[in-house]
Protein backbone atom coordinates (compact mmCIF):
# COMPACT_ATOMS: atom_id res chain seq x y z
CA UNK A 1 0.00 0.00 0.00
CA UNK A 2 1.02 3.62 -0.85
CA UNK A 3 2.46 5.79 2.04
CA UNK A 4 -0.28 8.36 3.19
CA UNK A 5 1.06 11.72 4.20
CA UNK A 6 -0.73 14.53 5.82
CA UNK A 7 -1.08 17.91 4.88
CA UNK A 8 -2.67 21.12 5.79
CA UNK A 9 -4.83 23.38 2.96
CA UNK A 10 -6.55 26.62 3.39
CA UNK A 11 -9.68 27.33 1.63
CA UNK A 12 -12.10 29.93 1.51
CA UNK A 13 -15.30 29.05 3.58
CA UNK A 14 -18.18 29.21 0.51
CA UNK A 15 -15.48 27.16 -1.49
CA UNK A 16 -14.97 24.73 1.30
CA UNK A 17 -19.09 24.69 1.83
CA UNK A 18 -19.50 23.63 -1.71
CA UNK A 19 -16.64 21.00 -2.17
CA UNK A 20 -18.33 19.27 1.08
CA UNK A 21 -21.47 19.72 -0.83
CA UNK A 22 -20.35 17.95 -3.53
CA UNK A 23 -18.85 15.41 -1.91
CA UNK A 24 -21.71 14.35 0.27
CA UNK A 25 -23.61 13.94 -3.27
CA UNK A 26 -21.18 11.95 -4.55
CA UNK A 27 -21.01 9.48 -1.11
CA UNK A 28 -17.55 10.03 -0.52
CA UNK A 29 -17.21 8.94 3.41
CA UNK A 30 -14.23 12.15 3.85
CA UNK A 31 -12.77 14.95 2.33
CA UNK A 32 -9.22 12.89 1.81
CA UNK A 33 -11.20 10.31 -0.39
CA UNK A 34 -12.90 13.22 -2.48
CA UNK A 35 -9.79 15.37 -3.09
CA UNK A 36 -7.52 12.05 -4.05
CA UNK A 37 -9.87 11.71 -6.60
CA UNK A 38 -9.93 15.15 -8.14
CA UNK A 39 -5.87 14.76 -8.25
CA UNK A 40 -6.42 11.83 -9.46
CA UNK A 41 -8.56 13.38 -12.09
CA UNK A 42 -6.75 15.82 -12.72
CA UNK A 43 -3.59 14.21 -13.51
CA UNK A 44 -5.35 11.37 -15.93
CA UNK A 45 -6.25 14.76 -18.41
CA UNK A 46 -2.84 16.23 -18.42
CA UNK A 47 -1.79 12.19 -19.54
CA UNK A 48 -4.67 12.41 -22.22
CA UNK A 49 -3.41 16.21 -23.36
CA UNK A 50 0.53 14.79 -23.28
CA UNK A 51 -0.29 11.76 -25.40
CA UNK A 52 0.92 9.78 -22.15
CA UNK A 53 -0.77 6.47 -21.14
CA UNK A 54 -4.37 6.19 -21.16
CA UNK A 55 -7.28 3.24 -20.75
CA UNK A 56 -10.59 3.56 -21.73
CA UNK A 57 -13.56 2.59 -24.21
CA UNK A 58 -15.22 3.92 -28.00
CA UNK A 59 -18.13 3.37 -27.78
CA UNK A 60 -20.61 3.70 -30.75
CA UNK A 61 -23.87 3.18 -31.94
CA UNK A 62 -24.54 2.57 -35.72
CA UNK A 63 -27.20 1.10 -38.57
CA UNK A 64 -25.26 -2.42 -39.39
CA UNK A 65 -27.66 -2.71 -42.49
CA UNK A 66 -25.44 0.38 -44.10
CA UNK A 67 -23.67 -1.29 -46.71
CA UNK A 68 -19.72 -2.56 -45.73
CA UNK A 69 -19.66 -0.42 -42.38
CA UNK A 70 -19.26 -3.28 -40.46
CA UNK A 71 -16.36 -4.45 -42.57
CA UNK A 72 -15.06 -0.86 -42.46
CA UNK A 73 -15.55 -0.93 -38.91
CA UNK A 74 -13.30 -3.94 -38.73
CA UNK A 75 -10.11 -3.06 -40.78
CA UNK A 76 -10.02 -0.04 -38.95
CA UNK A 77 -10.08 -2.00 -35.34
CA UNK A 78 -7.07 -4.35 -36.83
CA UNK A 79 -5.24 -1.18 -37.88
CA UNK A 80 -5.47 -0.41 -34.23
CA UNK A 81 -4.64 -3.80 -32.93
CA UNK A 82 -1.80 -3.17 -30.53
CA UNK A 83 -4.19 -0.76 -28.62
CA UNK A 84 -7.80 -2.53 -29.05
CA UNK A 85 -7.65 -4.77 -25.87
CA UNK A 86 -11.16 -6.07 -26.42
CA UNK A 87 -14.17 -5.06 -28.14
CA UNK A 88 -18.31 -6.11 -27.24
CA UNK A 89 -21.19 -6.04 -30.05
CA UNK A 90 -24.68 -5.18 -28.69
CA UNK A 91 -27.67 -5.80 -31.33
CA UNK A 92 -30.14 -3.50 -29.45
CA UNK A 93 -32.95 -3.15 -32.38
CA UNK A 94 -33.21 -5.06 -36.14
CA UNK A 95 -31.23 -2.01 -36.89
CA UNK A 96 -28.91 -0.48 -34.50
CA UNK A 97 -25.88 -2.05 -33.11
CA UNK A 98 -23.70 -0.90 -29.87
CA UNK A 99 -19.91 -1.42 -30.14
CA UNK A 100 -17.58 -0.89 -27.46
CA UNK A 101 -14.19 -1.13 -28.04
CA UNK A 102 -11.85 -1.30 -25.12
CA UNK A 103 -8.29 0.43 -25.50
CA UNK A 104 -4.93 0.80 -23.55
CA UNK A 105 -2.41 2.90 -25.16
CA UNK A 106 -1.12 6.14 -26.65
CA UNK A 107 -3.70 8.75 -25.75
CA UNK A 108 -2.74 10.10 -29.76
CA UNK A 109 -3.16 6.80 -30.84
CA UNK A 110 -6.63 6.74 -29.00
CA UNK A 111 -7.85 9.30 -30.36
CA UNK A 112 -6.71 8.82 -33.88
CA UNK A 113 -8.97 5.31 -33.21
CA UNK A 114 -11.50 6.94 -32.57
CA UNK A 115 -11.47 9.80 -35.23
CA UNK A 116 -11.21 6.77 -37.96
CA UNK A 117 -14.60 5.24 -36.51
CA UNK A 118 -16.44 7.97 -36.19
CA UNK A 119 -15.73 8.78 -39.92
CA UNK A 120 -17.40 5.80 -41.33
CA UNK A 121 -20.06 6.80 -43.09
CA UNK A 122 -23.28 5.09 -40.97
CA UNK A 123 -22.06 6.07 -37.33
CA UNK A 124 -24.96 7.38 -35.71
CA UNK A 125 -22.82 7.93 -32.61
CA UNK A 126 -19.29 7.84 -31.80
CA UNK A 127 -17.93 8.79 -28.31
CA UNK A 128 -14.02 8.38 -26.19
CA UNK A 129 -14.01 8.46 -22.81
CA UNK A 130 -10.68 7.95 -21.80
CA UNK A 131 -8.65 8.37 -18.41
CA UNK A 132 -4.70 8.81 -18.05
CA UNK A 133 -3.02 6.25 -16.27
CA UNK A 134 -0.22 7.82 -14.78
CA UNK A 135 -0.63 8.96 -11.17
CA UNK A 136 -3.75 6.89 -11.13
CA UNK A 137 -3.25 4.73 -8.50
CA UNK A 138 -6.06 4.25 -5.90
């Protein structure tokens, strides 16, 4: 386990009355636990903005009766095949398919994944959500 260290910080009171505000909504059990996790946070975007390490998931919705998208779809995912650590197929109406595509990589390279997909012509929806994995440590 991680060495804990303590330290003091100094807030102004209507700042301090909303962070505890916030933090109460979001069930955190002490202010430790809910400012970890904005560092935490914080330094997971500057790993996404320096290209550094990153995990996370495209997700996308499309029409799979749109003619080769789904073939489309899948030379672009082997193009990407060092980063794609898994991928899920959801059939959620005669129509519409769900797609998420697990990744672990380059944040570039994540987003260059991800800019390919939602290119192809029959993406209804196309969304990253990725989270730096440097300094991420719980």
């Amino acid at each position: 386990m991680a060495q804990l260290v303590r330290f003091g910080v100094s807030l102004e009171k209507g700042l301090l009355e909303a962070f505890d505000k916030r933090s109460r909504a979001k069930k955190y059990t002490n202010r430790s636990q809910a400012l970890s996790d904005l560092i935490r946070e914080d330094l997971g975007k500057i790993a996404c903005e320096d290209n550094g390490e990153v995990a996370g998931a495209v997700v996308l919705i499309y029409d799979h009766h749109k003619r080769e998208l789904v073939n489309k779809l899948m030379d672009i995912q082997h193009d990407f095949g060092s980063l794609i650590m898994s991928s899920q197929h959801v059939h959620l109406d005669h129509h519409h398919c769900l797609e998420i595509v697990a990744v672990k990589g380059n944040a570039q390279q994540a987003r260059q994944l991800a800019d390919s997909l939602k290119a192809v012509k029959g993406i209804k929806h196309a969304t990253l959500a990725i989270s730096g994995m440097t300094g991420n440590a719980k």
